[in-house]
Protein backbone atom coordinates (compact mmCIF):
# COMPACT_ATOMS: atom_id res chain seq x y z
CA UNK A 1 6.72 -14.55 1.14
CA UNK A 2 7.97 -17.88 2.13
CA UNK A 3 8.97 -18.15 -1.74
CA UNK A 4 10.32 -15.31 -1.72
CA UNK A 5 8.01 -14.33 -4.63
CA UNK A 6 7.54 -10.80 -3.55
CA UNK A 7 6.65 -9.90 -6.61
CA UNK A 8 3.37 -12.69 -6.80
CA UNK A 9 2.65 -11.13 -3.49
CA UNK A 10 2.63 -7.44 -4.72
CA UNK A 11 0.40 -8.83 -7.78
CA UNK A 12 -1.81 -10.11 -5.47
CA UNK A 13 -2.12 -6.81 -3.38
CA UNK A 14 -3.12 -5.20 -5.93
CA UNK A 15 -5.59 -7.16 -7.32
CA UNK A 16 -7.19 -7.60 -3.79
CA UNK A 17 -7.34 -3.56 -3.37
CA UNK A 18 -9.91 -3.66 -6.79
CA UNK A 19 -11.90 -6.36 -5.29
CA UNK A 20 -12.51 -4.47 -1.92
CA UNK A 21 -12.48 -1.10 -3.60
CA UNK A 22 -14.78 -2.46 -6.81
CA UNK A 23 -16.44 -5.64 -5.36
CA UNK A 24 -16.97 -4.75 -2.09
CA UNK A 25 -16.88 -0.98 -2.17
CA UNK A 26 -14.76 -0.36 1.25
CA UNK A 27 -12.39 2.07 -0.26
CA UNK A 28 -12.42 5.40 -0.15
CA UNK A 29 -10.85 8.18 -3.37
CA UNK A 30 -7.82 8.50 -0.71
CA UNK A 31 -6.93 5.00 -0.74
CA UNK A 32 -7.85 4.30 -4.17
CA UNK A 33 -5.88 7.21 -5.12
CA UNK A 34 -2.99 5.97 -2.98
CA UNK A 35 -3.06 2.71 -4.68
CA UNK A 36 -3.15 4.04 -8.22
CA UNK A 37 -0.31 6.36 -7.72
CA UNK A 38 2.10 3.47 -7.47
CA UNK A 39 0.98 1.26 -9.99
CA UNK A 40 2.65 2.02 -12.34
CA UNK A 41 5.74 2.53 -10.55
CA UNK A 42 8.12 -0.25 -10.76
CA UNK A 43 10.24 -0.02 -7.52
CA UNK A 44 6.77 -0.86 -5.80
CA UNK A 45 5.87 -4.22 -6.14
CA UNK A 46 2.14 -4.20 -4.50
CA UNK A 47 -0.36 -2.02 -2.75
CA UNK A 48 -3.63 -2.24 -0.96
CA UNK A 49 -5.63 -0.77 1.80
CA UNK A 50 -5.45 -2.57 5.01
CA UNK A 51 -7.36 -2.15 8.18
CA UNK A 52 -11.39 -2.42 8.30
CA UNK A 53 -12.31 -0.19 5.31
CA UNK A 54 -13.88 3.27 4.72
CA UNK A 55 -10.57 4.54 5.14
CA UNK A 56 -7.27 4.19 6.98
CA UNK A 57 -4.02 3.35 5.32
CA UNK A 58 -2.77 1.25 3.00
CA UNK A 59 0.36 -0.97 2.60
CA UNK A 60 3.08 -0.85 -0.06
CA UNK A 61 5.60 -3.17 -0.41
CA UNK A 62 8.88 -0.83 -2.00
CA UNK A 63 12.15 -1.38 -2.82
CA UNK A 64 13.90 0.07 0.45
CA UNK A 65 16.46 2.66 -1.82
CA UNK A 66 13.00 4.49 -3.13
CA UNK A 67 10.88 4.48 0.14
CA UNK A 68 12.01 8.08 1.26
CA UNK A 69 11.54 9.73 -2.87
CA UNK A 70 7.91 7.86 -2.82
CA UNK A 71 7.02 9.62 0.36
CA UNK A 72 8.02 12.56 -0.76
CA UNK A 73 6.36 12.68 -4.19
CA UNK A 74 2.90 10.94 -2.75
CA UNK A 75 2.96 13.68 0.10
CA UNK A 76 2.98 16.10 -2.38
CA UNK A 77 0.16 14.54 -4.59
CA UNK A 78 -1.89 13.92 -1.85
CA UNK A 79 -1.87 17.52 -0.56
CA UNK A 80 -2.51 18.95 -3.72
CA UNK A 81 -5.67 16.25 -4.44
CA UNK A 82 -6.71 16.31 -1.01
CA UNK A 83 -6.11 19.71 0.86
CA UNK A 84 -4.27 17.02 3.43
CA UNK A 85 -1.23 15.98 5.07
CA UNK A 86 -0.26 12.35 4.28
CA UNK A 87 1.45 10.70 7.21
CA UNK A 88 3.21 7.57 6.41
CA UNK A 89 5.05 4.95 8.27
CA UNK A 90 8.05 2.96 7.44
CA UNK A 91 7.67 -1.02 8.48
CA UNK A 92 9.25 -4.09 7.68
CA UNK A 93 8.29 -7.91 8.17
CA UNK A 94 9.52 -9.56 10.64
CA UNK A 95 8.62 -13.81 11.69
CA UNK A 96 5.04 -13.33 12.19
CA UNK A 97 3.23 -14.93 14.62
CA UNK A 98 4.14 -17.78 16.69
CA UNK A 99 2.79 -20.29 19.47
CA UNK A 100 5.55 -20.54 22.43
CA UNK A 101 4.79 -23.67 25.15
């Protein structure tokens, strides 16, 4: 992120969703599903799950214009896969963390 390399970030989110949904099997078919869903799509340049595993969220990093039509359209998937309501939550990075004397 320093880089600015978003996209070598996003590359690496998603390969680090496989290895804890394949590897280390603490997915779940939401989040996997989640994470497949935007693959392919290329306003999103990385997903994975976050949080301690066996479900939860996950994190997407999206180009800004297309945050509100990906909610929309993985809402709808997600209630028709799942019988559920997806909540989602728009964030943004900020500094990170910081030692103050």
């Amino acid at each position: 992120m320093e880089n600015g390399n978003l996209q070598g970030l996003g590359k690496l989110m998603f390969e680090t969703h496989e290895g804890l949904s394949k590897d280390y099997e603490v997915s779940c078919k939401e989040l996997d599903f989640l994470v497949d869903a935007v693959k392919p799509l290329d306003f999103v340049l990385g997903a994975r799950m976050m949080g301690g595993g066996f479900g939860g969220c996950t994190i997407n990093i999206v180009k800004e214009d297309k945050i509100a039509d990906l909610v929309e359209d993985l809402s709808a998937k997600y209630l028709l896969e799942f019988g559920l309501k997806l909540d989602a939550y728009t964030v943004q990075t900020d500094h990170g963390t910081s030692l103050y004397n």
